[in-house]
C-alpha atoms as a PDB file:
ATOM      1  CA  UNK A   1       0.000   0.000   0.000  1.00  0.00           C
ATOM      2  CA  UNK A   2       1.286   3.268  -0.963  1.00  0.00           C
ATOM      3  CA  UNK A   3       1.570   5.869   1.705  1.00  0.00           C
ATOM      4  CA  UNK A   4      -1.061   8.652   1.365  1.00  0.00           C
ATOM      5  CA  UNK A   5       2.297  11.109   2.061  1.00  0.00           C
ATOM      6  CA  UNK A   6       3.835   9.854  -1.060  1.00  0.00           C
ATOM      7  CA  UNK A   7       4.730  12.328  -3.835  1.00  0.00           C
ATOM      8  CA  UNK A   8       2.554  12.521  -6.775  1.00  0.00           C
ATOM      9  CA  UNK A   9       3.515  11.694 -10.245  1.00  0.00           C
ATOM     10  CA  UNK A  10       1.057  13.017 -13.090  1.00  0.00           C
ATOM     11  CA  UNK A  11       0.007  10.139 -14.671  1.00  0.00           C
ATOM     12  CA  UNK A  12       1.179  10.157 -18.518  1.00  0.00           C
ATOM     13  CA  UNK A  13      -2.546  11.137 -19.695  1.00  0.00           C
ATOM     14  CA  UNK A  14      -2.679  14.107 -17.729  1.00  0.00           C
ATOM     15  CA  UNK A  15       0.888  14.818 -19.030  1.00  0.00           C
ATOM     16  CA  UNK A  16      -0.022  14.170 -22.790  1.00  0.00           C
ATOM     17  CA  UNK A  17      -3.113  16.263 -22.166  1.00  0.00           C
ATOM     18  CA  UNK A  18      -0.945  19.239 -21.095  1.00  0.00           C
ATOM     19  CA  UNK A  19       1.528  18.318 -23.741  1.00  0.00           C
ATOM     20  CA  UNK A  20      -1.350  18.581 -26.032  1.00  0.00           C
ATOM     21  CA  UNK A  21      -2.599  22.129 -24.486  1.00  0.00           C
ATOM     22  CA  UNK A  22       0.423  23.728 -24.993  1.00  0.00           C
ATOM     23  CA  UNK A  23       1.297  22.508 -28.807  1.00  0.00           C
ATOM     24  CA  UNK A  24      -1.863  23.957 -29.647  1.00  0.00           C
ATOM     25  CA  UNK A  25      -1.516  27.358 -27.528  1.00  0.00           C
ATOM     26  CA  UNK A  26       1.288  27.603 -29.575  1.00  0.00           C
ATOM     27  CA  UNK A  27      -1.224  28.172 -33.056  1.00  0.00           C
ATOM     28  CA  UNK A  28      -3.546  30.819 -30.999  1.00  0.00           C
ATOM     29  CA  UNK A  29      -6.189  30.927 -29.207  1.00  0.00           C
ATOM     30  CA  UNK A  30      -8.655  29.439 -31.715  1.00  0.00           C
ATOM     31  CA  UNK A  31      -7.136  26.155 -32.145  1.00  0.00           C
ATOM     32  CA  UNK A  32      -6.406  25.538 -28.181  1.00  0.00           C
ATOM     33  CA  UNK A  33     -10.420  25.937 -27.779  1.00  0.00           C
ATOM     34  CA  UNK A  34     -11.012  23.307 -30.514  1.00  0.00           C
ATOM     35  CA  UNK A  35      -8.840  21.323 -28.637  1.00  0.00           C
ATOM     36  CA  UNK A  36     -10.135  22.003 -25.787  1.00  0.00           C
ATOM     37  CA  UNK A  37     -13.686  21.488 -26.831  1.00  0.00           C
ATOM     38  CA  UNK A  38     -13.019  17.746 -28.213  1.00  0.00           C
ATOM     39  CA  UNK A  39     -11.127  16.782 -24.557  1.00  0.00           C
ATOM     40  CA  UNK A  40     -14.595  17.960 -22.777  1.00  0.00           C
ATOM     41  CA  UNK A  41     -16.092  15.345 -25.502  1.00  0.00           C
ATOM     42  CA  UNK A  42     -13.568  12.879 -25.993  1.00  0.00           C
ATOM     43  CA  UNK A  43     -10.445  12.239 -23.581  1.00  0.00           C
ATOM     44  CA  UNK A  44     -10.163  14.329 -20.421  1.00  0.00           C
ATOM     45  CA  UNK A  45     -11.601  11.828 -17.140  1.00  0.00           C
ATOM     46  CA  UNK A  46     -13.967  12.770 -14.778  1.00  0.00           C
ATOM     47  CA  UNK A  47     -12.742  14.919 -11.831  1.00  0.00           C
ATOM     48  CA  UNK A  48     -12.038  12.375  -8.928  1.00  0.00           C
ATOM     49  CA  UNK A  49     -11.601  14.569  -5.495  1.00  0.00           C
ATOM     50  CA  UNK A  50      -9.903  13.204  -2.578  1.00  0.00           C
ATOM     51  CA  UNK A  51     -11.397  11.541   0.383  1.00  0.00           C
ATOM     52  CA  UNK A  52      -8.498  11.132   2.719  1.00  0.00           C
ATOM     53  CA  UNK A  53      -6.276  12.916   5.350  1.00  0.00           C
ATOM     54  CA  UNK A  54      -3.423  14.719   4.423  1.00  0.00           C
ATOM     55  CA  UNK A  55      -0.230  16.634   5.945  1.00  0.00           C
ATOM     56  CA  UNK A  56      -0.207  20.568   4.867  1.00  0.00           C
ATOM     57  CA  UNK A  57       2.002  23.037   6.385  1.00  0.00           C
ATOM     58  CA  UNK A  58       0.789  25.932   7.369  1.00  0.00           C
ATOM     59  CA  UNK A  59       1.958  29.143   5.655  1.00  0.00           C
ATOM     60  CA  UNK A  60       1.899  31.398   8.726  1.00  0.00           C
ATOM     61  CA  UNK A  61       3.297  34.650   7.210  1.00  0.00           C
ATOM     62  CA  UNK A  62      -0.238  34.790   4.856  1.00  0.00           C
ATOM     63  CA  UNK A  63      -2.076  34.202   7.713  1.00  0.00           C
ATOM     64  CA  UNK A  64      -1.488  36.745   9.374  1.00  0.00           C
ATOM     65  CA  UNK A  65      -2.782  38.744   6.243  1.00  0.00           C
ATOM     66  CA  UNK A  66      -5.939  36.613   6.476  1.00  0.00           C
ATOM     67  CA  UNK A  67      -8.896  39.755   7.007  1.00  0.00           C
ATOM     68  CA  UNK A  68     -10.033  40.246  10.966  1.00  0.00           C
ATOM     69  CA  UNK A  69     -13.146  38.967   9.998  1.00  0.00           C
ATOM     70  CA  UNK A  70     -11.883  35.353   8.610  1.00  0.00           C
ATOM     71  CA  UNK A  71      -8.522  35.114  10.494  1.00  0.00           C
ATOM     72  CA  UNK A  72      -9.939  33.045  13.688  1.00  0.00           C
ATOM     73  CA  UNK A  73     -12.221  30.510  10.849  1.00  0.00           C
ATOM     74  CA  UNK A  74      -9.209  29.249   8.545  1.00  0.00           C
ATOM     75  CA  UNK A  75      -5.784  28.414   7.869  1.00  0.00           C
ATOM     76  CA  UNK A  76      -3.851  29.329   5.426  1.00  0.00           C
ATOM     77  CA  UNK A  77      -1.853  26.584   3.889  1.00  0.00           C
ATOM     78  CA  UNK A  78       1.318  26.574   2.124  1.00  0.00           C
ATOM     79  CA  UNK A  79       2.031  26.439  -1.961  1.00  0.00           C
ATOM     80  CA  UNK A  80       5.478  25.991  -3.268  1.00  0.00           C
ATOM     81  CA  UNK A  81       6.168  29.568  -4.695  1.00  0.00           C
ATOM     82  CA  UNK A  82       6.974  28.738  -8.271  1.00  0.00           C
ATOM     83  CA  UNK A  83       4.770  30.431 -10.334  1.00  0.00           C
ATOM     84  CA  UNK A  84       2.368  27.633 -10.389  1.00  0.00           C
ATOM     85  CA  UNK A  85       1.303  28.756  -6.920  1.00  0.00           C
ATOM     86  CA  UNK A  86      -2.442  29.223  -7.895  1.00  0.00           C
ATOM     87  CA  UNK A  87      -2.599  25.796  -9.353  1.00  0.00           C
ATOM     88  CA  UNK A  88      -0.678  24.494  -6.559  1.00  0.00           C
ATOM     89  CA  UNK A  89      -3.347  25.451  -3.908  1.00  0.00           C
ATOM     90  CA  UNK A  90      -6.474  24.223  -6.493  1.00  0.00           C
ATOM     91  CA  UNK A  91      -4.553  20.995  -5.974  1.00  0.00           C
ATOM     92  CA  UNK A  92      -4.911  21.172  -2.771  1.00  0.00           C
ATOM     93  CA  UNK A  93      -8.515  22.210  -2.524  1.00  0.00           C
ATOM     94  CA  UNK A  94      -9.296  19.489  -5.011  1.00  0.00           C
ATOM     95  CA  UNK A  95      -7.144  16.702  -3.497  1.00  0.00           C
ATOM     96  CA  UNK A  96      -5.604  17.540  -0.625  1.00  0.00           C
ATOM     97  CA  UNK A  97      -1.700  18.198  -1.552  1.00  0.00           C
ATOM     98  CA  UNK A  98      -0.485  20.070  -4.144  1.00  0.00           C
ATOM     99  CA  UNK A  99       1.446  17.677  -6.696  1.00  0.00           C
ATOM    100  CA  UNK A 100      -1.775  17.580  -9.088  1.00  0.00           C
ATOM    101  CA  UNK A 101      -1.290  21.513 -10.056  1.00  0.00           C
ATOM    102  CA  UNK A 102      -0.668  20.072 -13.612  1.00  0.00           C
ATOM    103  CA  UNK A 103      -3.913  18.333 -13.764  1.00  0.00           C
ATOM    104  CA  UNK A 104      -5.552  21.831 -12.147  1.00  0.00           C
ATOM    105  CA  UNK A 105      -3.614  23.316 -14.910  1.00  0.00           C
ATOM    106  CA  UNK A 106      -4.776  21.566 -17.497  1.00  0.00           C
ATOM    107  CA  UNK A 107      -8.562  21.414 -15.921  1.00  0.00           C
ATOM    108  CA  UNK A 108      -8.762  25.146 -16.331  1.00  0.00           C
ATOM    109  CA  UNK A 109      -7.044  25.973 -19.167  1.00  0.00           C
ATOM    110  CA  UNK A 110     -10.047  23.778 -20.886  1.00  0.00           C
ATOM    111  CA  UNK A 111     -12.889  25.099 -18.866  1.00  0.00           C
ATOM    112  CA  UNK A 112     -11.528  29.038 -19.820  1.00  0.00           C
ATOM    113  CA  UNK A 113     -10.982  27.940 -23.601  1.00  0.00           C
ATOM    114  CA  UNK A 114     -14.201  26.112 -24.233  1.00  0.00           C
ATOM    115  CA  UNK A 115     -16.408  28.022 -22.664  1.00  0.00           C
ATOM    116  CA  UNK A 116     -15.340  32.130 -23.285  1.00  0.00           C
ATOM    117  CA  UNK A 117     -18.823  33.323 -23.782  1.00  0.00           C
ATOM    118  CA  UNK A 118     -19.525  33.027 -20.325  1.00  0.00           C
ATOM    119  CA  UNK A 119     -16.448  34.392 -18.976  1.00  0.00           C
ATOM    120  CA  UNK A 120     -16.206  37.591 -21.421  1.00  0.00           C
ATOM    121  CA  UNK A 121     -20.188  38.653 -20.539  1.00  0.00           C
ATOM    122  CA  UNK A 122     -19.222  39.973 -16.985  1.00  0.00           C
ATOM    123  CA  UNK A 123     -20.566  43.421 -16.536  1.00  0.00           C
ATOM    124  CA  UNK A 124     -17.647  43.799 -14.442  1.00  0.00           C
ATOM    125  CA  UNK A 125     -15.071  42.760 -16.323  1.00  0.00           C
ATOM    126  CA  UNK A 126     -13.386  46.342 -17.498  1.00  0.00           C
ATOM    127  CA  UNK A 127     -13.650  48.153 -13.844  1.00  0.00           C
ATOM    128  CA  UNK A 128     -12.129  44.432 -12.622  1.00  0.00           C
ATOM    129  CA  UNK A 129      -9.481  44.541 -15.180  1.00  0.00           C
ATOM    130  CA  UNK A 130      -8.557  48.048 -14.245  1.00  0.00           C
ATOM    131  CA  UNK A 131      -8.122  46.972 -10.437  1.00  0.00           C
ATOM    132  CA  UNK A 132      -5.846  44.253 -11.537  1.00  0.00           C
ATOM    133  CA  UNK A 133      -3.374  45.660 -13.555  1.00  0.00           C
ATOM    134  CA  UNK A 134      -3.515  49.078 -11.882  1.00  0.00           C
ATOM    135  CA  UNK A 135      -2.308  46.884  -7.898  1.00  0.00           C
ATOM    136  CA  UNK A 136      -1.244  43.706  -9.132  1.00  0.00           C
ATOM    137  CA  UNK A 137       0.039  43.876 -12.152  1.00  0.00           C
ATOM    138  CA  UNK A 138       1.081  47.579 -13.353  1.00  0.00           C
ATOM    139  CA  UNK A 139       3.542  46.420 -15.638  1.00  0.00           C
ATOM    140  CA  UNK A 140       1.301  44.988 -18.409  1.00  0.00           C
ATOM    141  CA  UNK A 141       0.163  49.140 -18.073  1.00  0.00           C
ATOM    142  CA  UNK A 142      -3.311  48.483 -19.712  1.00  0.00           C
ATOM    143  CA  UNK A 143      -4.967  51.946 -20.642  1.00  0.00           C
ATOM    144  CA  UNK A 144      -6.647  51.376 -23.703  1.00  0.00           C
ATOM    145  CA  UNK A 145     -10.518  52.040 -23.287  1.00  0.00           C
ATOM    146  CA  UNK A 146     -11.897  48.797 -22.034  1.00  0.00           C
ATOM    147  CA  UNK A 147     -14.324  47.814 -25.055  1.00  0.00           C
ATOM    148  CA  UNK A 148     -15.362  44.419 -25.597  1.00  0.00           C
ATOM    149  CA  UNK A 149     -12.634  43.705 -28.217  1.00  0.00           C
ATOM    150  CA  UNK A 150      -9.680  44.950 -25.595  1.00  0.00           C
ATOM    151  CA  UNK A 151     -11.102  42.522 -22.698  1.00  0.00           C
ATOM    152  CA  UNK A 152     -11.800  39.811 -25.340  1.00  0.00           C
ATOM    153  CA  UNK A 153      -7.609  40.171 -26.407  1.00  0.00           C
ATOM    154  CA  UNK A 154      -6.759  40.046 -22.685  1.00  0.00           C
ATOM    155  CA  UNK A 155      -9.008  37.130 -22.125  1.00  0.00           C
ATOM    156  CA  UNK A 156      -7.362  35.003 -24.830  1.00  0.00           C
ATOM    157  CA  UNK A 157      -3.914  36.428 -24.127  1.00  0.00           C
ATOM    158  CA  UNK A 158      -4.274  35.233 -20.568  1.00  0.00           C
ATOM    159  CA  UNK A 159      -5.809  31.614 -21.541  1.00  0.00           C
ATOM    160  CA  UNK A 160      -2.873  31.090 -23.752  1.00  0.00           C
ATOM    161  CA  UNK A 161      -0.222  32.024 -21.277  1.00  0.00           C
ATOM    162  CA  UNK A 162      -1.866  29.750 -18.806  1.00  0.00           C
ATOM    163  CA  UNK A 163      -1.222  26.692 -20.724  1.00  0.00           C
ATOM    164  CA  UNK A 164       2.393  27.311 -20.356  1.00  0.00           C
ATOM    165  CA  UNK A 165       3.811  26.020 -16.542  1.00  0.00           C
ATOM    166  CA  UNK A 166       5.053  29.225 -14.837  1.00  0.00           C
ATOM    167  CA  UNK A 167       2.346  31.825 -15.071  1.00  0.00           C
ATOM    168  CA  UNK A 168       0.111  33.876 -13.779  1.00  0.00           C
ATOM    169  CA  UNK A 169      -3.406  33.575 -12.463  1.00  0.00           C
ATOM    170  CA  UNK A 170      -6.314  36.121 -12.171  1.00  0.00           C
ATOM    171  CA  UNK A 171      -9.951  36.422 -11.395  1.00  0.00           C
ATOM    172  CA  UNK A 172     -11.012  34.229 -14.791  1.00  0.00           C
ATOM    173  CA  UNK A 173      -8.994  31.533 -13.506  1.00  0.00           C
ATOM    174  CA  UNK A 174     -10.719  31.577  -9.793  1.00  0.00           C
ATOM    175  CA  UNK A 175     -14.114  31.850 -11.712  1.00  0.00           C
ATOM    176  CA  UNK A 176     -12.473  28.643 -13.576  1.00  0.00           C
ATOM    177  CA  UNK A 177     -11.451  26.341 -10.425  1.00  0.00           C
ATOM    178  CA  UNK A 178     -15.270  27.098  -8.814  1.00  0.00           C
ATOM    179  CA  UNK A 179     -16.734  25.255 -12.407  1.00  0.00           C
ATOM    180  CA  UNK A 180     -14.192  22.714 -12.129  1.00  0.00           C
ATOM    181  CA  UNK A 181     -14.858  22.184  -8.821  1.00  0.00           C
ATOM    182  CA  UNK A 182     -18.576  22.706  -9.239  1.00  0.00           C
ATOM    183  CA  UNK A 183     -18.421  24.771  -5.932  1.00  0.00           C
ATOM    184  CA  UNK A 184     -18.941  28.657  -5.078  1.00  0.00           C
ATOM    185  CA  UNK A 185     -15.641  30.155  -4.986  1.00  0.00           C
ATOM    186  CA  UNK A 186     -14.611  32.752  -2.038  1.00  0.00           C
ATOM    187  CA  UNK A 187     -11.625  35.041  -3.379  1.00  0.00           C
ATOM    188  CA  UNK A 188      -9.945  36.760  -0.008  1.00  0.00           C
ATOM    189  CA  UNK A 189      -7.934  39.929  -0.264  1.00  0.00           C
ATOM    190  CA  UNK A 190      -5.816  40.701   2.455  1.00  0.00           C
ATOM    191  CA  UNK A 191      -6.959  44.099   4.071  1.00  0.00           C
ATOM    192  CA  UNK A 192      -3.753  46.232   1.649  1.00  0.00           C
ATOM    193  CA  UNK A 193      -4.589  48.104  -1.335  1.00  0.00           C
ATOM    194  CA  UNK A 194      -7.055  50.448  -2.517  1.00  0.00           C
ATOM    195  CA  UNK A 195     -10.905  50.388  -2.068  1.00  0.00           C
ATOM    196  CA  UNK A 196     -12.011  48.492  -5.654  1.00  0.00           C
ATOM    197  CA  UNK A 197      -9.025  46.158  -5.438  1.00  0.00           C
ATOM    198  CA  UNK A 198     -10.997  44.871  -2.482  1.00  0.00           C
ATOM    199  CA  UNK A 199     -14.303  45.470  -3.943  1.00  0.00           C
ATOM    200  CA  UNK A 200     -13.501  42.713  -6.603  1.00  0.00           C
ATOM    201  CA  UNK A 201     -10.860  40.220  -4.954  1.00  0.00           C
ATOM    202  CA  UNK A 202     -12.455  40.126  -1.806  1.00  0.00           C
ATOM    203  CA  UNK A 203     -15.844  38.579  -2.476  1.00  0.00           C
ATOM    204  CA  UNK A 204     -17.732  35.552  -3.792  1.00  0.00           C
ATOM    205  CA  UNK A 205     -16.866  34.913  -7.220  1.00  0.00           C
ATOM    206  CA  UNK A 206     -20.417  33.166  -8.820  1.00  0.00           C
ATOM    207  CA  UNK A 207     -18.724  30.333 -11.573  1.00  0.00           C
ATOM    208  CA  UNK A 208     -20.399  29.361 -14.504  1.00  0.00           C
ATOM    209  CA  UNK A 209     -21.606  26.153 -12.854  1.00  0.00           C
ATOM    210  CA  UNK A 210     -21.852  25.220  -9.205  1.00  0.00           C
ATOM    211  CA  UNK A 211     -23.598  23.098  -6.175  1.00  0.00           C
ATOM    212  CA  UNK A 212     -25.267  25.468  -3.930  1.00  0.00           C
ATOM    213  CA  UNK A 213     -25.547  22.650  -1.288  1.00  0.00           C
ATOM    214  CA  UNK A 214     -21.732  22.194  -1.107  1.00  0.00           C
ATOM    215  CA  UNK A 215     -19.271  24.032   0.653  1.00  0.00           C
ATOM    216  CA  UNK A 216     -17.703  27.057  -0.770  1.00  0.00           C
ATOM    217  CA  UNK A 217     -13.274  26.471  -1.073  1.00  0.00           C
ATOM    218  CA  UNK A 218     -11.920  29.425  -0.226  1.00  0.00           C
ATOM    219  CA  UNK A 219      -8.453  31.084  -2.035  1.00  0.00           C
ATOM    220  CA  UNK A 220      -6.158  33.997  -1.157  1.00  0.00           C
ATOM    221  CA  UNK A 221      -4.254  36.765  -2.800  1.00  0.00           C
ATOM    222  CA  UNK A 222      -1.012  37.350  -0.539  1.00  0.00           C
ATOM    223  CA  UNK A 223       3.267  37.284  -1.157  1.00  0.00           C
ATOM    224  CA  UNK A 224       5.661  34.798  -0.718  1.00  0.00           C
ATOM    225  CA  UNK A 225       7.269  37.418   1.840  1.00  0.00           C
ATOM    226  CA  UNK A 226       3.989  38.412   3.016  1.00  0.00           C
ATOM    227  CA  UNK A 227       4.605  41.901   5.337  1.00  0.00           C
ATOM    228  CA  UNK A 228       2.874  43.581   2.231  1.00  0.00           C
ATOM    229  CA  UNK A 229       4.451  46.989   2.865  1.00  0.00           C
ATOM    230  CA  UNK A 230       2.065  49.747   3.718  1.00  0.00           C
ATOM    231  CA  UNK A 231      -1.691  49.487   2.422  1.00  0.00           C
ATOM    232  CA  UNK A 232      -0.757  51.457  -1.472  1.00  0.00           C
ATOM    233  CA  UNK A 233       2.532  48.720  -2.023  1.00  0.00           C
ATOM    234  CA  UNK A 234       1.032  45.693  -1.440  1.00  0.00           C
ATOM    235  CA  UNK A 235       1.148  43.514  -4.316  1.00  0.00           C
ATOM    236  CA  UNK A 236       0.291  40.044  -4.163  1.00  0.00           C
ATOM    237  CA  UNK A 237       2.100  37.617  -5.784  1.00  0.00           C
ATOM    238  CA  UNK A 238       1.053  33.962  -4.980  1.00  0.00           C
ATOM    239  CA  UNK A 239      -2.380  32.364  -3.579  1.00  0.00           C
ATOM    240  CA  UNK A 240      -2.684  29.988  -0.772  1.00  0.00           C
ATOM    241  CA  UNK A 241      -6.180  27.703  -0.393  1.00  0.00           C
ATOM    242  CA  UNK A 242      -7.824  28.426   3.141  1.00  0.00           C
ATOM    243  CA  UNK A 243      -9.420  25.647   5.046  1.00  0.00           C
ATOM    244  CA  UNK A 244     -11.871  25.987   7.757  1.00  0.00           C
ATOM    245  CA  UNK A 245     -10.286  25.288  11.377  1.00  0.00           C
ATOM    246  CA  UNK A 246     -13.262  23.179  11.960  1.00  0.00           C
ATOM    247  CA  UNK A 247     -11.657  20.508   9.099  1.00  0.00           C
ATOM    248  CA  UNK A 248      -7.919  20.804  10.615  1.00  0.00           C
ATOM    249  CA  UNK A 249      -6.608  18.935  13.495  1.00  0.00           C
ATOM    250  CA  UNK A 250      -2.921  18.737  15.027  1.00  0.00           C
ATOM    251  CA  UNK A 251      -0.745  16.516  13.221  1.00  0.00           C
ATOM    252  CA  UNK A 252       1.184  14.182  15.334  1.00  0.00           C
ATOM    253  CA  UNK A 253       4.905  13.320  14.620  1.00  0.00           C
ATOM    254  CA  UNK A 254       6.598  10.512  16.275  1.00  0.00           C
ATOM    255  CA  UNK A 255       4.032  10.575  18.912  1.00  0.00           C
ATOM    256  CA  UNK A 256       4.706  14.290  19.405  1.00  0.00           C
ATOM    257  CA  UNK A 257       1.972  17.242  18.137  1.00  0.00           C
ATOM    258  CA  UNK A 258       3.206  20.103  16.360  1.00  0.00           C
ATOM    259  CA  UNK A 259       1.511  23.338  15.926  1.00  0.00           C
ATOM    260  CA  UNK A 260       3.077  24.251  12.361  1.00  0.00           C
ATOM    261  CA  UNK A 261       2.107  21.265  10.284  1.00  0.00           C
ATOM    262  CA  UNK A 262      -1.740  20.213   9.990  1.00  0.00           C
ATOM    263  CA  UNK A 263      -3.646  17.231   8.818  1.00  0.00           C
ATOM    264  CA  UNK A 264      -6.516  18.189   6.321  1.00  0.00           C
ATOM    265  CA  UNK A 265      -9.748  16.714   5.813  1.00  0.00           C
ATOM    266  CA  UNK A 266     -10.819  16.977   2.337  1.00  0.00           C
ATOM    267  CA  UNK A 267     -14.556  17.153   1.375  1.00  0.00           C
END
C-alpha cells in the first residue's frame, strides 16, 4: 500500500493532455479551444476529489494577512512559490496536496478555452481589469478604453499564457477552479490596497456552474514574503487555499503534536 504522504507523479494522460494544451496554444487561441472542446467530448476523465487525510504546512506569514473577519475561521496553507502557486493550492482544494497543479492546470485551461462566452459577458469585467493591472500587475500598463474587443484580447492572451507552466493567475482563472470544482468560490484579499481592489478580490466569485448545497473552497491573494508593505505597495504575488479550522486537526509526529504542520480533511 502506498503511503497517502507519497509524492505525486502526473500520470502520462494528464501529461499528454498538457503536452497537447500547450502545442496547440502555440497556433492561438482558436485552435487551443477546438482542442479544448473535443477533450470535454472525448479524452479528459472525470474529476475524482480526494477523500483522505493529508499533511499541509501551514503558511503562517499569509495568515497573518488573512482579514479580521476570517482570520480566527481558517488556515492558510502553504504552496510551493513557483509560479504555479495558484494551481498548486487548487490541488490542494481538489485533493488535498499540491502535486496535481498540472492536472488543475490543465482542468482550467479547458474550462476558460471552451467556454469564453460566459467568462467575457461579466458586466464587471473592465472596472475588474482596471483593479488588476492598476495593484497587481502595473507592468502589463493596460490603458486602452476597455471595449469588448480589448477585454476579449486580454481574455485570450491570458488563456494562452496559462497553458504554459510558470504563469500567472487572475480572477477568470478563480471563476475557472469554482466550475471545475462545481463549488462557489470565495476570493480573499488581504486588508492592503485600494478600495475596488478589495471590492472585486475580496468577495464571492459566482462560476459558470456550481452546487449550492456544497461548501464554498476558499483562495487567497497574498506574497511569498507576506509583510505587504504599507496598504498602497502591497502587491500580491502567490495564492494559498484556506481551510476551515473546523476541518484541521494537530498533526502528530513521532508521537509528538506540532503546531506548524496540519492534517486536512478533504470534502
Amino acid at each position: 500500500m502506498h503511503s497517502r504522504h507519497q509524492l505525486y507523479c502526473p500520470s502520462p494522460d494528464i501529461r499528454a493532455i498538457l503536452e497537447h494544451l500547450q502545442q496547440a496554444a502555440e497556433q492561438g487561441f482558436k485552435n487551443l479551444q477546438l482542442v479544448s472542446i473535443n477533450l470535454i467530448e472525448y479524452n479528459l476523465p472525470a474529476l475524482e476529489l480526494a477523500e483522505d487525510v493529508y499533511s499541509n504546512e501551514v503558511d503562517w506569514e499569509s495568515q497573518e494577512l488573512i482579514p479580521t473577519s476570517k482570520s480566527t475561521a481558517y488556515r492558510a496553507l502553504k504552496t510551493t512559490g513557483d509560479r504555479n502557486c495558484f494551481f498548486r493550492a487548487a490541488s490542494i482544494l481538489a485533493f488535498g496536496h499540491e502535486n496535481k497543479h498540472e492536472e488543475m492546470r490543465v482542468r482550467i485551461v479547458v474550462e476558460l478555452a471552451a467556454h469564453d462566452e460566459f467568462y467575457l459577458k461579466d458586466e464587471d469585467l473592465p472596472g475588474r481589469i482596471k483593479a488588476q493591472e492598476q495593484e497587481i500587475h502595473p507592468s502589463k500598463n493596460i490603458t486602452s478604453e476597455m471595449n469588448p474587443d480589448v477585454i476579449k484580447e486580454v481574455f485570450e492572451e491570458e488563456v494562452l499564457e496559462s497553458a504554459r507552466t510558470s504563469s500567472w493567475a487572475s480572477y477568470w482563472h478563480l471563476q475557472a477552479l469554482g466550475a471545475v470544482l462545481n463549488r462557489l468560490v470565495q476570493s480573499v484579499y488581504p486588508e492592503r490596497g485600494g478600495i475596488e481592489i478589495r471590492k472585486y478580490f475580496n468577495a464571492p466569485i459566482c462560476p459558470r456552474r456550481f452546487d449550492p448545497e456544497k461548501e464554498p473552497v476558499t483562495i487567497m491573494w497574498t506574497r511569498t514574503r507576506a509583510s505587504g508593505g504599507d496598504g498602497t505597495q502591497f502587491r500580491p504575488n502567490h495564492f494559498v487555499s484556506l481551510v476551515s479550522v473546523n476541518k484541521i486537526v494537530p498533526f502528530v509526529n513521532d508521537g509528538k503534536t506540532t503546531t506548524s504542520v496540519y492534517a486536512v480533511l478533504t470534502c
